[in-house]
C-alpha atoms as a PDB file:
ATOM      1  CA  UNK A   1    -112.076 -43.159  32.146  1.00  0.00           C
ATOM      2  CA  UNK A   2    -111.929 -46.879  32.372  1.00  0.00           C
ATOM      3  CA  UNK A   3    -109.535 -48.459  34.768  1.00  0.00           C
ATOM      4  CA  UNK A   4    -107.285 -49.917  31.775  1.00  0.00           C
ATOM      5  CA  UNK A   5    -106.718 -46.762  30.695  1.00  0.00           C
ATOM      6  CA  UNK A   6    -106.355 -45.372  34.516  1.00  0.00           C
ATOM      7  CA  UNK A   7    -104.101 -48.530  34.933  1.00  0.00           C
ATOM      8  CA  UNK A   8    -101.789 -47.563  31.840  1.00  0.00           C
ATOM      9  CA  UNK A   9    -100.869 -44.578  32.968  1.00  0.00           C
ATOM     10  CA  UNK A  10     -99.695 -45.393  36.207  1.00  0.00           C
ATOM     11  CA  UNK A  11     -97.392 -48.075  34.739  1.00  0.00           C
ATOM     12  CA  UNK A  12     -95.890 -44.988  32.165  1.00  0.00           C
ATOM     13  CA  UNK A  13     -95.332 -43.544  35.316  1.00  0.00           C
ATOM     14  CA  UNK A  14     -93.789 -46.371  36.689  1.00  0.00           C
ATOM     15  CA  UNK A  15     -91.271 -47.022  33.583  1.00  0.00           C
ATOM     16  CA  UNK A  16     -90.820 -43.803  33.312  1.00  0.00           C
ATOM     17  CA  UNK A  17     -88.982 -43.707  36.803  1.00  0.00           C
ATOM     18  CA  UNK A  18     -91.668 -40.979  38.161  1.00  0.00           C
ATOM     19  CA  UNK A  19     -94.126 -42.797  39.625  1.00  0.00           C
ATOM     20  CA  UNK A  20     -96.972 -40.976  40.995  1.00  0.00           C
ATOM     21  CA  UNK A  21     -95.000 -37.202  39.664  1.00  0.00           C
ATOM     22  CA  UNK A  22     -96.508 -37.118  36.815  1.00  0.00           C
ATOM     23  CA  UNK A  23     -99.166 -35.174  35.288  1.00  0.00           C
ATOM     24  CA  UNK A  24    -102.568 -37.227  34.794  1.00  0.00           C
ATOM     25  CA  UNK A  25    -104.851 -36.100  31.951  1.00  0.00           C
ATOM     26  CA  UNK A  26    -107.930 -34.381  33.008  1.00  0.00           C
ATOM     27  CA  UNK A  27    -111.145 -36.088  34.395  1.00  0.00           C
ATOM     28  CA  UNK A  28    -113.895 -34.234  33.012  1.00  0.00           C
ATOM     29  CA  UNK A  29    -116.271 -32.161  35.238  1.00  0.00           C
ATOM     30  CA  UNK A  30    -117.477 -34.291  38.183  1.00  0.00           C
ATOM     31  CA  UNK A  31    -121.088 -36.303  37.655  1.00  0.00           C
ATOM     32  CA  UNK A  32    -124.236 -34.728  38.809  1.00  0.00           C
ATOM     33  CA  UNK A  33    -125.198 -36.004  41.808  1.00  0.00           C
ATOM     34  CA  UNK A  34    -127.421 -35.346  44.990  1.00  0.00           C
ATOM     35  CA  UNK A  35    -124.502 -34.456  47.023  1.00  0.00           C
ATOM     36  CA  UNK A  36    -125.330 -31.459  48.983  1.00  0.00           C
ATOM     37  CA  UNK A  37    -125.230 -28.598  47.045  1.00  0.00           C
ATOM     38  CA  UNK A  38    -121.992 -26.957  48.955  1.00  0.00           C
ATOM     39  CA  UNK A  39    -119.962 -30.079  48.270  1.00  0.00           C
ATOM     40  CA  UNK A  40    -121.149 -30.275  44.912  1.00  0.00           C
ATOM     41  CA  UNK A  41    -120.173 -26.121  44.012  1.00  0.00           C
ATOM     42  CA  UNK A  42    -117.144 -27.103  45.792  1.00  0.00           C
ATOM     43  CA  UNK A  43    -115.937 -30.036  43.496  1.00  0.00           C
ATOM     44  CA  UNK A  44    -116.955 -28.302  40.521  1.00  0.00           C
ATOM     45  CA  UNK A  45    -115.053 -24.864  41.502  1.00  0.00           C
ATOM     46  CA  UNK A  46    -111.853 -27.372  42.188  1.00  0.00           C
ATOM     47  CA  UNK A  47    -112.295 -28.615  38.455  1.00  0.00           C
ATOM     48  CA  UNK A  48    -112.695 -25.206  37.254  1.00  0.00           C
ATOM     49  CA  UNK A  49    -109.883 -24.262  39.291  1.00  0.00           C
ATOM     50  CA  UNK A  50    -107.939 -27.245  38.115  1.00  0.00           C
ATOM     51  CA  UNK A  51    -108.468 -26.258  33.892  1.00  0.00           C
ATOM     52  CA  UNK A  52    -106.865 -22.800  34.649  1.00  0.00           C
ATOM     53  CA  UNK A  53    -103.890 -24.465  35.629  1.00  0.00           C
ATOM     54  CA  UNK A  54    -104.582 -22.904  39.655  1.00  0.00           C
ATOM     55  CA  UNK A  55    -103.655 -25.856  41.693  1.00  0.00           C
ATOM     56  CA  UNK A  56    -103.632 -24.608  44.683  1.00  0.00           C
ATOM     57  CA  UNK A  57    -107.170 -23.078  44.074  1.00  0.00           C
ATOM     58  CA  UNK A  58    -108.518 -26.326  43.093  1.00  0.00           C
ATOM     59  CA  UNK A  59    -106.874 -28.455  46.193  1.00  0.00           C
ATOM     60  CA  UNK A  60    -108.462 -25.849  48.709  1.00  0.00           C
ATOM     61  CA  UNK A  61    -111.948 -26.481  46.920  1.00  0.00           C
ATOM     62  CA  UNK A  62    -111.723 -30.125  46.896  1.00  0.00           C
ATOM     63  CA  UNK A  63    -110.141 -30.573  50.314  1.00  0.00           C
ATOM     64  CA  UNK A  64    -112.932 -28.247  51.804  1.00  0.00           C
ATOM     65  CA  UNK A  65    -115.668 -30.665  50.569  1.00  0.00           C
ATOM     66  CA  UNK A  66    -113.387 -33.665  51.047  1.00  0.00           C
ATOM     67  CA  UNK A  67    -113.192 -32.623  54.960  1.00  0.00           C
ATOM     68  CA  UNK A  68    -116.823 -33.038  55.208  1.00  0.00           C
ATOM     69  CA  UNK A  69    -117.044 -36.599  53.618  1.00  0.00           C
ATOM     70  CA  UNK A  70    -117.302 -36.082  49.699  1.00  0.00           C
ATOM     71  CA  UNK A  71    -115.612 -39.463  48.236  1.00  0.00           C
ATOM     72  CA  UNK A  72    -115.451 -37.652  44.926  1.00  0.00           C
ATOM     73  CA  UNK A  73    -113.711 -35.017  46.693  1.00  0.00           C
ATOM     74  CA  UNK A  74    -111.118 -37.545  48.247  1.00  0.00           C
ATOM     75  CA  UNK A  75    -110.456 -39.033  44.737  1.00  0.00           C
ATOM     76  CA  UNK A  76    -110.001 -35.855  43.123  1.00  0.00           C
ATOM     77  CA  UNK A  77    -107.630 -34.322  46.240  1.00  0.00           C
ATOM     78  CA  UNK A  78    -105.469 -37.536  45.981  1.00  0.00           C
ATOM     79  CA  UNK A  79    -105.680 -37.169  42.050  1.00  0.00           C
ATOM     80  CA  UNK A  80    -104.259 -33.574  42.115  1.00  0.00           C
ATOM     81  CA  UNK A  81    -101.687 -34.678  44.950  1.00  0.00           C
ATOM     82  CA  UNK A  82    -100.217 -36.962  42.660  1.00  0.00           C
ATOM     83  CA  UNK A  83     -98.543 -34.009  40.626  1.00  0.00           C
ATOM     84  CA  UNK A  84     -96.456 -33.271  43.642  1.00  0.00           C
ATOM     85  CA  UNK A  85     -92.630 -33.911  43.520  1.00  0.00           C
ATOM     86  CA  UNK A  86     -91.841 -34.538  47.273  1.00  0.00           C
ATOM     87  CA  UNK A  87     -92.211 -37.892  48.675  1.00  0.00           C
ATOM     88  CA  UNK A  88     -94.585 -36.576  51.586  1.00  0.00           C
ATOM     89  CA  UNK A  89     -96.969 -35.235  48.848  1.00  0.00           C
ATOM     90  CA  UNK A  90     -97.201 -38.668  47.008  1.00  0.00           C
ATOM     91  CA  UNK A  91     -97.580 -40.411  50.515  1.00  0.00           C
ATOM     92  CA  UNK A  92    -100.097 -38.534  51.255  1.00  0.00           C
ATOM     93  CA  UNK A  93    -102.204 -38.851  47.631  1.00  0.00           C
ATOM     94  CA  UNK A  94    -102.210 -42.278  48.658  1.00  0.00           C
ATOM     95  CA  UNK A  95    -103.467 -42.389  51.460  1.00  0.00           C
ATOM     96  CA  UNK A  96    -106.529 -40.101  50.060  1.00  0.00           C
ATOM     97  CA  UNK A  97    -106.968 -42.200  47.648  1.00  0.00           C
ATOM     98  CA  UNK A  98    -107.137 -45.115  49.394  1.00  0.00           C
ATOM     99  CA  UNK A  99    -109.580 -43.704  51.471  1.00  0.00           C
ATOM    100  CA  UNK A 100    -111.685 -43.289  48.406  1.00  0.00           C
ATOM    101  CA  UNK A 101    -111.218 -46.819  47.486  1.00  0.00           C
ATOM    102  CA  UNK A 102    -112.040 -47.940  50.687  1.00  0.00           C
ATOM    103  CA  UNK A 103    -115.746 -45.846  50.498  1.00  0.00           C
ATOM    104  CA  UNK A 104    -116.167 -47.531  46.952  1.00  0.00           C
ATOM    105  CA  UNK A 105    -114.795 -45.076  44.776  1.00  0.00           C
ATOM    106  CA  UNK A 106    -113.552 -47.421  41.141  1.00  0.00           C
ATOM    107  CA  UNK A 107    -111.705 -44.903  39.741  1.00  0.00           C
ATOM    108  CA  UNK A 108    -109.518 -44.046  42.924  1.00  0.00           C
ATOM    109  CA  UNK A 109    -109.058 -48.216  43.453  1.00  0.00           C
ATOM    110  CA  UNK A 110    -107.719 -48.310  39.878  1.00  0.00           C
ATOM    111  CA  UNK A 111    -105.821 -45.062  40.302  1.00  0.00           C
ATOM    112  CA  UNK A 112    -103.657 -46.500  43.458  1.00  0.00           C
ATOM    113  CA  UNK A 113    -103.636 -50.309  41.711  1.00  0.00           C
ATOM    114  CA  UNK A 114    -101.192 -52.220  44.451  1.00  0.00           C
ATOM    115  CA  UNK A 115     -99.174 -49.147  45.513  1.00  0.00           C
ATOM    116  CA  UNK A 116     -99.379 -49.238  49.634  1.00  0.00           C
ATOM    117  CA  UNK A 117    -101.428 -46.857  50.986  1.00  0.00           C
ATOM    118  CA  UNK A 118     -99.833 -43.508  52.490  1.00  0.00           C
ATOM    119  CA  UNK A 119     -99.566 -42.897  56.488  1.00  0.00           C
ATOM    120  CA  UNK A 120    -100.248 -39.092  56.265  1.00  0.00           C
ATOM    121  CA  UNK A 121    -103.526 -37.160  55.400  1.00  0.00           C
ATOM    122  CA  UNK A 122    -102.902 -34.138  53.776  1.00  0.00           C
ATOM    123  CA  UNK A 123    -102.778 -31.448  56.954  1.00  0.00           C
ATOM    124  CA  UNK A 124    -105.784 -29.369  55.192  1.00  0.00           C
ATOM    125  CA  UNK A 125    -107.880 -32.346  56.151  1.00  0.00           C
ATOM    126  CA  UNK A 126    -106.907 -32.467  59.438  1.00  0.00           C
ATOM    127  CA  UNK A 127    -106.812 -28.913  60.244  1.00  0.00           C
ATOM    128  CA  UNK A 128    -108.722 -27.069  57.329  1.00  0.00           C
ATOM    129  CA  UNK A 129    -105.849 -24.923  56.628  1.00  0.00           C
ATOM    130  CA  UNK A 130    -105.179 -24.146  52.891  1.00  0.00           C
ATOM    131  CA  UNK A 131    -102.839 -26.709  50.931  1.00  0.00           C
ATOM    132  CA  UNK A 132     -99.530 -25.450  50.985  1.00  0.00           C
ATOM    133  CA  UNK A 133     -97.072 -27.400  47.985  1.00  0.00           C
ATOM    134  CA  UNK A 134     -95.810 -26.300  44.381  1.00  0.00           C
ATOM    135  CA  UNK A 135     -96.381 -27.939  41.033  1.00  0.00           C
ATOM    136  CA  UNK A 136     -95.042 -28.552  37.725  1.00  0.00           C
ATOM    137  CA  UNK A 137     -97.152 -27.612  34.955  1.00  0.00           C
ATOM    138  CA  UNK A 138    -100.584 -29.446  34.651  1.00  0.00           C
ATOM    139  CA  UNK A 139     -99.716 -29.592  30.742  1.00  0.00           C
ATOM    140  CA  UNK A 140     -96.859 -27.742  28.090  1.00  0.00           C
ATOM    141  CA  UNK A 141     -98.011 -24.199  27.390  1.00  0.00           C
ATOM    142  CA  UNK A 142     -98.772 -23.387  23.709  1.00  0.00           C
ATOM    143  CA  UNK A 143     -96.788 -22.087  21.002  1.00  0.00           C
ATOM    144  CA  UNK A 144     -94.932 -18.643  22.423  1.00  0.00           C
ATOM    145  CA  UNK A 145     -97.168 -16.247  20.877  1.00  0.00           C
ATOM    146  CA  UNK A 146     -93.224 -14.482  19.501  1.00  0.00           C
ATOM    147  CA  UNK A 147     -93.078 -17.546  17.417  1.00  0.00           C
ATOM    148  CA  UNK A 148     -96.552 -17.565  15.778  1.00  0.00           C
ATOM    149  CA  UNK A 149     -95.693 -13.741  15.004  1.00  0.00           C
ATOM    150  CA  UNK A 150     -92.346 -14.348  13.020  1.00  0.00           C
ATOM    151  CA  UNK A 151     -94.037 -17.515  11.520  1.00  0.00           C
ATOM    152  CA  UNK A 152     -96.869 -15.072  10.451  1.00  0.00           C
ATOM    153  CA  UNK A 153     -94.583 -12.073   8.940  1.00  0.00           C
ATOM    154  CA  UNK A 154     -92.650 -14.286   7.084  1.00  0.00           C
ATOM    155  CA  UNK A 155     -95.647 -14.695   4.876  1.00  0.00           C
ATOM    156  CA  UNK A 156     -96.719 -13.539   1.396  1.00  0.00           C
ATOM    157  CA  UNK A 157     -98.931 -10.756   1.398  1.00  0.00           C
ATOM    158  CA  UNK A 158    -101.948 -12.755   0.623  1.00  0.00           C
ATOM    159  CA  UNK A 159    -101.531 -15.703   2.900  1.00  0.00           C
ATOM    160  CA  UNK A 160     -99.942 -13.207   5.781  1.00  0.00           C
ATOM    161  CA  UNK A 161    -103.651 -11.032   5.290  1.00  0.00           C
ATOM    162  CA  UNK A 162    -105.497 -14.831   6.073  1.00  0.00           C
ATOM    163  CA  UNK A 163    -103.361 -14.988   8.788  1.00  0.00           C
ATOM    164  CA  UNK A 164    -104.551 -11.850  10.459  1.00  0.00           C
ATOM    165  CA  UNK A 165    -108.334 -12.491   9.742  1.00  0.00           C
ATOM    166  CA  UNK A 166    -107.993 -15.265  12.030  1.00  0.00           C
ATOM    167  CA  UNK A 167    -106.033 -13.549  14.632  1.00  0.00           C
ATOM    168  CA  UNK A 168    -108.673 -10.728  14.476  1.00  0.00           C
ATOM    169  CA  UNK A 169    -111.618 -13.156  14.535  1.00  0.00           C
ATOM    170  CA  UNK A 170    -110.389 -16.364  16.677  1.00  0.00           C
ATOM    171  CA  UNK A 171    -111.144 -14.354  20.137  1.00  0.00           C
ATOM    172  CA  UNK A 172    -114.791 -13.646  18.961  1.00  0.00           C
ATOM    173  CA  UNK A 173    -115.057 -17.310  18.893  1.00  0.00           C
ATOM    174  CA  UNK A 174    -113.313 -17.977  22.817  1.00  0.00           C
ATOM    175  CA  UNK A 175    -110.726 -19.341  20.251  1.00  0.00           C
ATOM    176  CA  UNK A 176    -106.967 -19.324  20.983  1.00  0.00           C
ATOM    177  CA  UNK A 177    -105.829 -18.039  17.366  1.00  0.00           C
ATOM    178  CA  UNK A 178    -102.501 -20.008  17.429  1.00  0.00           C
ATOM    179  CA  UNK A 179    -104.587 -23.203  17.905  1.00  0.00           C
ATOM    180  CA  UNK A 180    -106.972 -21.647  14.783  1.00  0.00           C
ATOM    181  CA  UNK A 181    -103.814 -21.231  12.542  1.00  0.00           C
ATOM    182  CA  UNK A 182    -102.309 -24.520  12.923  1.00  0.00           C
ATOM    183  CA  UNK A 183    -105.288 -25.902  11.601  1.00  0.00           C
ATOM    184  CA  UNK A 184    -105.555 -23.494   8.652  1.00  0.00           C
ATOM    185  CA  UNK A 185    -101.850 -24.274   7.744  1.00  0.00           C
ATOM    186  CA  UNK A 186    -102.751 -28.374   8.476  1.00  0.00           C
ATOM    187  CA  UNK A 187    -106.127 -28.141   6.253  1.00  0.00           C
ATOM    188  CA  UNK A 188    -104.974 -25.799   3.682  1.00  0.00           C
ATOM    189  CA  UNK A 189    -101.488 -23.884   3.818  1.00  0.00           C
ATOM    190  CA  UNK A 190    -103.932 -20.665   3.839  1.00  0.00           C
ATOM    191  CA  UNK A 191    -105.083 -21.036   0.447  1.00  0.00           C
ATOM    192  CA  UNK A 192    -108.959 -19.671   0.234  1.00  0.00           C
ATOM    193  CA  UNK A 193    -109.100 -21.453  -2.977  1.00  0.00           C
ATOM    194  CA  UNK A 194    -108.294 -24.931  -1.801  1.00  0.00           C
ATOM    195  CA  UNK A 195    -110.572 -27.926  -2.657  1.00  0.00           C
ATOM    196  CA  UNK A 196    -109.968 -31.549  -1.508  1.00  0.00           C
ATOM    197  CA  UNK A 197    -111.055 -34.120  -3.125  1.00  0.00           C
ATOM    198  CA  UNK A 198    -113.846 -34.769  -0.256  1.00  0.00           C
ATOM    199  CA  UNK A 199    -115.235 -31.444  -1.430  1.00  0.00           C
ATOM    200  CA  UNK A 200    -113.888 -29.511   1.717  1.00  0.00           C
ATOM    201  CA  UNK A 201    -113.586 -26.020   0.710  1.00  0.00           C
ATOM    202  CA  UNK A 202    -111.657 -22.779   1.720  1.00  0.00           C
ATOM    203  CA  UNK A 203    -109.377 -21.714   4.001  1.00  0.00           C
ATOM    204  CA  UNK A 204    -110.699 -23.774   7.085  1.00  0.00           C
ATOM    205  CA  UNK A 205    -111.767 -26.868   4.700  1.00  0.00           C
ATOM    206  CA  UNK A 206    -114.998 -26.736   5.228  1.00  0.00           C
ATOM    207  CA  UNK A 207    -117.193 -29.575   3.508  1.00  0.00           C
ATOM    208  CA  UNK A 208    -120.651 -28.499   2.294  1.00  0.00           C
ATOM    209  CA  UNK A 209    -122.427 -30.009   5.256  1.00  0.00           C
ATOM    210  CA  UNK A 210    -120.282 -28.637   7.917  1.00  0.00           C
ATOM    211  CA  UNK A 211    -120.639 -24.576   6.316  1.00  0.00           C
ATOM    212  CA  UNK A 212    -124.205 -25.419   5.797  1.00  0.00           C
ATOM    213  CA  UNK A 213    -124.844 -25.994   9.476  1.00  0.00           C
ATOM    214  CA  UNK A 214    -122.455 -23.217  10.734  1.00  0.00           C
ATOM    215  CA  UNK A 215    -124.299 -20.512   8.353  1.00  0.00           C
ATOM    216  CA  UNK A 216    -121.634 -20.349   5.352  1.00  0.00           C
ATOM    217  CA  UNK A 217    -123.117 -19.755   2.184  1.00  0.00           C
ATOM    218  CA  UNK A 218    -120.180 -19.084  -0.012  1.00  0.00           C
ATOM    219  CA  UNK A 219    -117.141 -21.254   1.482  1.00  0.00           C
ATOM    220  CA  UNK A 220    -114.669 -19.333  -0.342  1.00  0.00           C
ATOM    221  CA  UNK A 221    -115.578 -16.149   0.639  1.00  0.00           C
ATOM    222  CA  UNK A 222    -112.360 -16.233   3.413  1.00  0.00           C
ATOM    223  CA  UNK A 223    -114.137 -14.145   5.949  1.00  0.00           C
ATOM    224  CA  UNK A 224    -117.275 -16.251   5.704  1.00  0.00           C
ATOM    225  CA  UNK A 225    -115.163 -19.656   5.768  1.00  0.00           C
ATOM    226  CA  UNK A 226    -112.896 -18.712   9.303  1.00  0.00           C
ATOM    227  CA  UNK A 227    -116.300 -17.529  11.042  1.00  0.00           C
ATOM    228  CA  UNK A 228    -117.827 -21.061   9.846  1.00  0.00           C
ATOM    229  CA  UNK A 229    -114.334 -23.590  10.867  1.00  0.00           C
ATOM    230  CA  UNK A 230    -114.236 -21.117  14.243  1.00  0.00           C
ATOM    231  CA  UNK A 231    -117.543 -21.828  15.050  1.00  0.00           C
ATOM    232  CA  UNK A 232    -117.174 -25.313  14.503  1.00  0.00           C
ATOM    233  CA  UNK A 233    -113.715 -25.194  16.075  1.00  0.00           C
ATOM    234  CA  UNK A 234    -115.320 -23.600  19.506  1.00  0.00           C
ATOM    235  CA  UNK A 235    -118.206 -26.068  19.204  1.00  0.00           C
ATOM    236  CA  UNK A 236    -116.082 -28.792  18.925  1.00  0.00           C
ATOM    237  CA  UNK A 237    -113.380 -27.849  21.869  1.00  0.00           C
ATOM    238  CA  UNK A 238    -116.669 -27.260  23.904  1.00  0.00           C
ATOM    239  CA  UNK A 239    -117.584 -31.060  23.395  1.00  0.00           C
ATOM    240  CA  UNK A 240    -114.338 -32.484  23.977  1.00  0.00           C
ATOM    241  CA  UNK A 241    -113.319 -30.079  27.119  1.00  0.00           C
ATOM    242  CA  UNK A 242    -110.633 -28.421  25.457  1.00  0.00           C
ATOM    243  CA  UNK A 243    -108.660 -31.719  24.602  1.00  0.00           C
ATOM    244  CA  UNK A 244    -106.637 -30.985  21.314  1.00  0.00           C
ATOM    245  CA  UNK A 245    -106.006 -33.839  20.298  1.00  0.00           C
ATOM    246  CA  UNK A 246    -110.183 -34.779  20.469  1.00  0.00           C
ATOM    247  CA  UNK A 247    -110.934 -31.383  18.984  1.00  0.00           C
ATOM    248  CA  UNK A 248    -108.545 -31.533  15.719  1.00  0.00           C
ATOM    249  CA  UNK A 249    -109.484 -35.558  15.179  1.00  0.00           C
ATOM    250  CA  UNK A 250    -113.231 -34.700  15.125  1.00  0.00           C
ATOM    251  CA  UNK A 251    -112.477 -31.378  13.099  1.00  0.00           C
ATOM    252  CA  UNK A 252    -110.735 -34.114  10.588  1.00  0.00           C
ATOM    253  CA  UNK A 253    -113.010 -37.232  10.459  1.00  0.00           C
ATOM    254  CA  UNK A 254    -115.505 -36.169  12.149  1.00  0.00           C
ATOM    255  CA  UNK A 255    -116.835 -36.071  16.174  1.00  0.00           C
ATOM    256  CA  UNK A 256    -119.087 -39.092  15.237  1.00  0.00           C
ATOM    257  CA  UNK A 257    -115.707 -40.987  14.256  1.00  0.00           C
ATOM    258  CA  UNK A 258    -114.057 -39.890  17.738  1.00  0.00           C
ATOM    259  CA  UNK A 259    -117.485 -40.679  19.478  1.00  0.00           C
ATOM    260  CA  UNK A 260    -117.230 -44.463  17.616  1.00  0.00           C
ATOM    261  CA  UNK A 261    -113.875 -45.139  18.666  1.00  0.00           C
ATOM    262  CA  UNK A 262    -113.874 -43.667  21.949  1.00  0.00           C
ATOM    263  CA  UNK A 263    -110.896 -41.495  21.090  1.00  0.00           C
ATOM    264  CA  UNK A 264    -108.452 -40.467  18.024  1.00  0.00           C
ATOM    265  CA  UNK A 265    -109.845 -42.749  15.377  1.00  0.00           C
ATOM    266  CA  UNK A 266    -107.873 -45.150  13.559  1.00  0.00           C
ATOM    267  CA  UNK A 267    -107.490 -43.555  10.863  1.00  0.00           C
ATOM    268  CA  UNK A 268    -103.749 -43.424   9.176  1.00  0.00           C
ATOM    269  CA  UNK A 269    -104.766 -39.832   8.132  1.00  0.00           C
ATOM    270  CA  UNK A 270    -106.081 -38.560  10.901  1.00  0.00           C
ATOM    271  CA  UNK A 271    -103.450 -39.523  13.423  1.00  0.00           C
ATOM    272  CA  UNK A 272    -100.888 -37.780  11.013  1.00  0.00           C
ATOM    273  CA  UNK A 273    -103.334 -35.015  11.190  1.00  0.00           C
ATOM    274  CA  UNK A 274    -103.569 -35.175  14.898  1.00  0.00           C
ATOM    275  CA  UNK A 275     -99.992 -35.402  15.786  1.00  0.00           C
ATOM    276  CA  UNK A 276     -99.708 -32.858  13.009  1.00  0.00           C
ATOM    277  CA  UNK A 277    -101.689 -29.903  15.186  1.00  0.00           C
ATOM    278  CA  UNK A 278    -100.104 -31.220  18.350  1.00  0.00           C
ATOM    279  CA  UNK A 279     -97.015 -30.081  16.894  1.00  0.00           C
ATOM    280  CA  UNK A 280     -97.935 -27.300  15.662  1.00  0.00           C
ATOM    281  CA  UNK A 281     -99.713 -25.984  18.980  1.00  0.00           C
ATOM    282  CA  UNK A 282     -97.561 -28.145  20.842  1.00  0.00           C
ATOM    283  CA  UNK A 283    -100.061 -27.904  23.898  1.00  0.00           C
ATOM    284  CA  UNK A 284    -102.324 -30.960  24.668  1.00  0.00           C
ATOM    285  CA  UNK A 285    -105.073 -28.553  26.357  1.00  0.00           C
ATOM    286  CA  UNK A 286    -106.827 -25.495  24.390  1.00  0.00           C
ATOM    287  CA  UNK A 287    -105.637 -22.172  26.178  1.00  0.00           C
ATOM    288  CA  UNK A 288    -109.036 -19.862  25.952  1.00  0.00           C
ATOM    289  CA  UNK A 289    -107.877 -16.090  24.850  1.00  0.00           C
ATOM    290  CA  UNK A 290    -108.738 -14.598  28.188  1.00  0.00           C
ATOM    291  CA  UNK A 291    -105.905 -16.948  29.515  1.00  0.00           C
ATOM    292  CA  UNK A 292    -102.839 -15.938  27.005  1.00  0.00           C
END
């Protein structure tokens, strides 16, 4: 993440009136380095921690490898502490961070910008006892799973049996199925028949290219065309880290578009599209099935 971006959203938070309470979007897995091998498991069991939403998990990993000098650790630790509420907890993400800053850490420099430094370390780096705070939500749950249900018996027959192929299949594919719905009902209202005029075909829109390389030979065979847009659905949350709004722009125009443009292209289209799914899912971060 470059340190405009870093930069703008600590001035939303500042506007906002919630400075440093507010929930920063995720920072990927950490780099591979040679940091020894414990402090390395460590950071990435705190980011692993951190994805399924267990905070306190994920501060106990990174403070135990911050404790024994891990910068990335430090950053990360101060990065999580900004979610916290209480005064003390914000003091204190500032002063980790600005001990990152200090080691030559650019992201945790950009991250505090001008905000003073913090008095107080975090006790579990002075004592090595477990982090000990409460939350908000890392990001907005999905759509209540009650809601997708009423939306999906209120269907006709034909549309409602689409419906429950996906629900059936969207788990064999680590694919939430409310997330796999609200792009069937974006792309094609559940119509197996649909054709656009780029030649995308089927239920999950898939153009000739995309079925080709997912193994669909006969797009509007429904069955075959969920398996294909699931596949390319998991593929594509894989590449993106579970980021929605990446995952349904590069399902739209295309990953080499979001690649290009470093983000949601553009494109009049696809942003509709985009802010379409986001609405629909209303979650900015793909919940796996195992996590519903």
């Amino acid at each position: 993440m470059t340190h405009r971006v870093l930069w703008g959203w600590c001035c939303l938070a500042i506007l906002c009136g919630s400075a440093w309470a507010t929930a920063l979007p995720d920072d990927g897995p950490p780099e591979w380095t040679d940091e020894p091998p414990r402090l390395s498991r460590w950071i990435e069991e705190g980011h692993r921690a951190q994805q399924q939403r267990d905070t306190l998990q994920a501060a106990t990993r990174y403070c135990s490898a911050a404790r024994y000098g891990s910068v990335e650790a430090q950053y990360r630790l101060g990065r999580l502490y900004l979610e916290r509420r209480d005064a003390p907890g914000q003091a204190e993400a500032r002063a980790v961070l600005a001990i990152a800053a200090q080691r030559g850490h650019e992201k945790a420099a950009a991250l505090l910008g001008d905000q003073p430094a913090g008095d107080a370390l975090p006790d579990c780096l002075l004592t090595g006892r477990a982090p000990d705070f409460e939350v908000p939500p890392l990001v907005e749950p999905a759509v209540p799973t009650e809601v997708v249900e009423r939306y999906m018996l209120a269907l006709p027959q034909d549309k409602r049996r689409h419906a429950l192929l996906i629900q059936r299949l969207a788990p064999r594919f680590d694919v939430d199925y409310r997330l796999a719905l609200a792009i069937a009902r974006a792309e094609s209202n559940l119509d197996p028949r649909a054709l656009s005029p780029k030649n995308a075909q089927g239920l999950m829109q898939l153009i000739p290219d995309t079925a080709a390389r997912f193994g669909v030979r006969n797009a509007f065979d429904p069955e075959q065309n969920v398996r294909g847009g699931l596949a390319y659905l998991r593929w594509l949350l894989e590449r993106f880290n579970g980021n929605v709004a990446l995952a349904s722009a590069a399902y739209n125009a295309g990953e080499g578009a979001v690649d290009r443009h470093g983000g949601v292209p553009p494109y009049a289209e696809t942003r509709e599209y985009v802010q379409r799914i986001l609405h629909f899912y209303r979650s900015p971060v793909h919940a796996r099935p195992g996590a519903l």
